[in-house]
Protein backbone atom coordinates (compact mmCIF):
# COMPACT_ATOMS: atom_id res chain seq x y z
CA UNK A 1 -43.36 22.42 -5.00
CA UNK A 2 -42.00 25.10 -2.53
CA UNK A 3 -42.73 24.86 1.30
CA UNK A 4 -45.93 27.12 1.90
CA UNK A 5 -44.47 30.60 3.64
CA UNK A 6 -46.15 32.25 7.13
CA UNK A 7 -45.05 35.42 8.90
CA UNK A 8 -44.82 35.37 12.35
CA UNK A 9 -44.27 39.08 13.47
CA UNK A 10 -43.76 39.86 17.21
CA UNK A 11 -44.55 43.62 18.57
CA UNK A 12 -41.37 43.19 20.90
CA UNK A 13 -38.68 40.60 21.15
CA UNK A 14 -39.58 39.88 24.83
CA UNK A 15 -42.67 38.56 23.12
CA UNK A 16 -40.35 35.83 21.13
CA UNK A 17 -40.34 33.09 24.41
CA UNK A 18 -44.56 32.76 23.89
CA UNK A 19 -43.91 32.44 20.32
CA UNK A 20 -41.48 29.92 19.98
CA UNK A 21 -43.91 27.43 20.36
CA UNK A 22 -45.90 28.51 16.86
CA UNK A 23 -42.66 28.89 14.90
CA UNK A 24 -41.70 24.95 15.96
CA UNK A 25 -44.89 24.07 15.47
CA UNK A 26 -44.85 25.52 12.00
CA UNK A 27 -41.94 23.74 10.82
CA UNK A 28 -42.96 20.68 12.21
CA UNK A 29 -45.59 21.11 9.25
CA UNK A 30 -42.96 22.27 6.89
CA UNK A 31 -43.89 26.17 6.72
CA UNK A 32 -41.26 28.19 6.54
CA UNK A 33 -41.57 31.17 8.87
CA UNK A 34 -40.57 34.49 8.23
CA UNK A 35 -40.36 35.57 11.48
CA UNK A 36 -40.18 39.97 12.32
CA UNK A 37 -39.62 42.36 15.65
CA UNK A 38 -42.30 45.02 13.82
CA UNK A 39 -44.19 47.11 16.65
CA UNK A 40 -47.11 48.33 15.49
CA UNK A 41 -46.67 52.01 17.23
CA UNK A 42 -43.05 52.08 17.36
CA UNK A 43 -42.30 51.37 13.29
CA UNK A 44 -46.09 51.86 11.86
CA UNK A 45 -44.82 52.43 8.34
CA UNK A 46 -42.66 49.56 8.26
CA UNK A 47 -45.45 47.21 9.78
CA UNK A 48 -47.39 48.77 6.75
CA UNK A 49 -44.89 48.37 4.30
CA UNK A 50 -44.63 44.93 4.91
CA UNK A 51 -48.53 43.61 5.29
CA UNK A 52 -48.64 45.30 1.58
CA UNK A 53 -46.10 43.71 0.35
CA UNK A 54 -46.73 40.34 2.04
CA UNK A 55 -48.34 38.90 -0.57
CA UNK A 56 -45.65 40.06 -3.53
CA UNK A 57 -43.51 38.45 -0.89
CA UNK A 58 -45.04 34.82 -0.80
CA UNK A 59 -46.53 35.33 2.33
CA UNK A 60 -49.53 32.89 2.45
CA UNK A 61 -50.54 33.72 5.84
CA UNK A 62 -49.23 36.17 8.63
CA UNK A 63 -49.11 35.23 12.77
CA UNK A 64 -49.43 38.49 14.87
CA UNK A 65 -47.99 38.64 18.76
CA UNK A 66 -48.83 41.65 21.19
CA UNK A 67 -49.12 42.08 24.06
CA UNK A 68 -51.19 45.41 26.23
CA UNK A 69 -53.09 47.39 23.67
CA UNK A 70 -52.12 44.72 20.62
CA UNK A 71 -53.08 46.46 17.87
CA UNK A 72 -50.39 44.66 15.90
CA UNK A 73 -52.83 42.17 14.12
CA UNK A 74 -55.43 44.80 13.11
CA UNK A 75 -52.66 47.19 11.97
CA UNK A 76 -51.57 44.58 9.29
CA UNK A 77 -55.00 43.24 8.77
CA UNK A 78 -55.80 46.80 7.62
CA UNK A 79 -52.78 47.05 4.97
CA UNK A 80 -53.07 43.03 3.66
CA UNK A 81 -55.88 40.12 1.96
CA UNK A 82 -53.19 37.74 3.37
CA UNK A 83 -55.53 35.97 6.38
CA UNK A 84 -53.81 37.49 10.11
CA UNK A 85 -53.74 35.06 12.43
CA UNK A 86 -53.83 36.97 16.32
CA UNK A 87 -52.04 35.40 19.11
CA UNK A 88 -52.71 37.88 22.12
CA UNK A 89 -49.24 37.85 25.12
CA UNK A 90 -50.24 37.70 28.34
CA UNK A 91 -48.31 41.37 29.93
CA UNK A 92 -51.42 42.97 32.19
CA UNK A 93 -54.96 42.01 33.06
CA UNK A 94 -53.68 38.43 32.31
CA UNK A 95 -53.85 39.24 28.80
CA UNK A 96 -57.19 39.95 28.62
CA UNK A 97 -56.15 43.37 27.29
CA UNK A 98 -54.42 41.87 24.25
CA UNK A 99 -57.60 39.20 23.95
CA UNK A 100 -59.92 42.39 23.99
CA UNK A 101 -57.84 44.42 21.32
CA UNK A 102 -56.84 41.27 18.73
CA UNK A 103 -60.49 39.69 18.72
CA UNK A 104 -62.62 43.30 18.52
CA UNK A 105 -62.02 44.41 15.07
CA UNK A 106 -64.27 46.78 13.11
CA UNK A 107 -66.23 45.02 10.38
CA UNK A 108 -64.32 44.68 7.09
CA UNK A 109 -60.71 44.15 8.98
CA UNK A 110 -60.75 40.33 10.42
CA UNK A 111 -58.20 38.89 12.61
CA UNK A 112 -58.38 35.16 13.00
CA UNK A 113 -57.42 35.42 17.12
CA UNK A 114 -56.53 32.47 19.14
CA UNK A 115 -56.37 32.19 23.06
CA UNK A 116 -54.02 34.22 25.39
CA UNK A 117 -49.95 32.97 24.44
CA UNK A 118 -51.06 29.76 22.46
CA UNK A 119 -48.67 30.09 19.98
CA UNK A 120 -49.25 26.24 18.88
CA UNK A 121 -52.84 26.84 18.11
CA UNK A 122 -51.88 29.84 15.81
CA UNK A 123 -49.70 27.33 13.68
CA UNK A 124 -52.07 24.70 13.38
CA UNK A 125 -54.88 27.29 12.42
CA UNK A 126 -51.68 28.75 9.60
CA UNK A 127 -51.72 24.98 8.81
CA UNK A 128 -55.66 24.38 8.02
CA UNK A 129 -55.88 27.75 6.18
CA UNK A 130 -52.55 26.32 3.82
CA UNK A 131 -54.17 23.11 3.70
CA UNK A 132 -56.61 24.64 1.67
CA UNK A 133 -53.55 25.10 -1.11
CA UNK A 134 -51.28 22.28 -0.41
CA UNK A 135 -52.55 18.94 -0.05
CA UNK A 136 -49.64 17.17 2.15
CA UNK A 137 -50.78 19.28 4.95
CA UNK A 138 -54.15 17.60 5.16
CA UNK A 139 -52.81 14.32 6.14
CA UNK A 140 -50.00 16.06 8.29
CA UNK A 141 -53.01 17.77 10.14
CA UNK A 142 -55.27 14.33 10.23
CA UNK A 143 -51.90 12.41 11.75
CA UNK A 144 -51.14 15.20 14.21
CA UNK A 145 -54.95 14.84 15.63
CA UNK A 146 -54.50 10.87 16.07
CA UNK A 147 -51.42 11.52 18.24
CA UNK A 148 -53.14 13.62 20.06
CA UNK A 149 -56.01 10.96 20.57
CA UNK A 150 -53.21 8.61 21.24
CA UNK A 151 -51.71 10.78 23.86
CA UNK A 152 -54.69 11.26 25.58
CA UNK A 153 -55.53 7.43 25.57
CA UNK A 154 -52.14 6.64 27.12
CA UNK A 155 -52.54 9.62 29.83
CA UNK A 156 -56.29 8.13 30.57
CA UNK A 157 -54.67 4.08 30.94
CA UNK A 158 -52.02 6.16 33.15
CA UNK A 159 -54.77 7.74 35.50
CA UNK A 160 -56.32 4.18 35.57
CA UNK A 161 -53.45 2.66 37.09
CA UNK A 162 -52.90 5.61 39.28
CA UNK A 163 -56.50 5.49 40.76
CA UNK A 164 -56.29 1.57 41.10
CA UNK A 165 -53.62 1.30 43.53
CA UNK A 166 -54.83 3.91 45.89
């Protein structure tokens, strides 16, 4: 069986540094990432043309970076049934701009939004949506969470030690 496919589409390539982390974390998982410079003011009809034709395309999901006014997400939301994953860049108002404009959609046009420039999050939410499809993501998903315990249980022996010889 194929690797599952995501688009990760960036208004601006000075957005691509605070997405790095999603595509990594995506092929960690083993989804291939189509990743795009598409700005949703600057080339509307090509950021149309390609949320219609995501689909046609074997796009199973699609990750949306902006920054300021961040209409990016909505924009494709509106021309796509593919879910759209929002990951708002911090640029002004410490991103609370891009928060405001990838989480308030009108009703009909939803945008799965994730916090300010957590790329990661965005992949593992890409990642539970595919899991839905292909199976080998559900243990990939179930191991990546015990790491994390384990991380956190090393980290929490570390501040032990730490506090004990003070």
């Amino acid at each position: 069986m194929k690797n599952p496919k995501a688009a990760v589409i960036m208004g601006s390539d000075s957005d691509f540094e605070k997405v790095k982390g999603c595509i990594t974390k995506l092929k960690e998982f083993n989804i291939d990432a189509d990743v795009n410079v598409i700005s949703a003011h600057r080339t509307p009809d090509k950021a149309a043309e390609f949320a219609k034709n995501a689909e046609k395309n074997g796009i199973e999901v699609i990750i949306c970076a902006a920054g300021m006014a961040a209409h990016l997400a909505g924009v494709i939301a509106a021309h796509t049934i593919v879910p759209v994953i929002g990951i708002p860049i911090k640029s002004t108002f410490d991103g609370m701009d891009a928060l405001l404009a990838t989480v308030q959609m009108p009703p009909g046009i939803p945008v799965a939004t994730v916090g300010v420039d957590n790329g990661t999050n965005a992949a593992i939410l890409a990642a539970q949506m595919l899991a839905l499809k292909y199976d080998y993501l559900k243990d990939a998903l179930k191991d990546a969470k015990v790491k994390m315990a384990d991380g956190v249980e090393k980290k929490n022996e570390k501040v032990k030690q730490m506090a004990a010889e003070l």
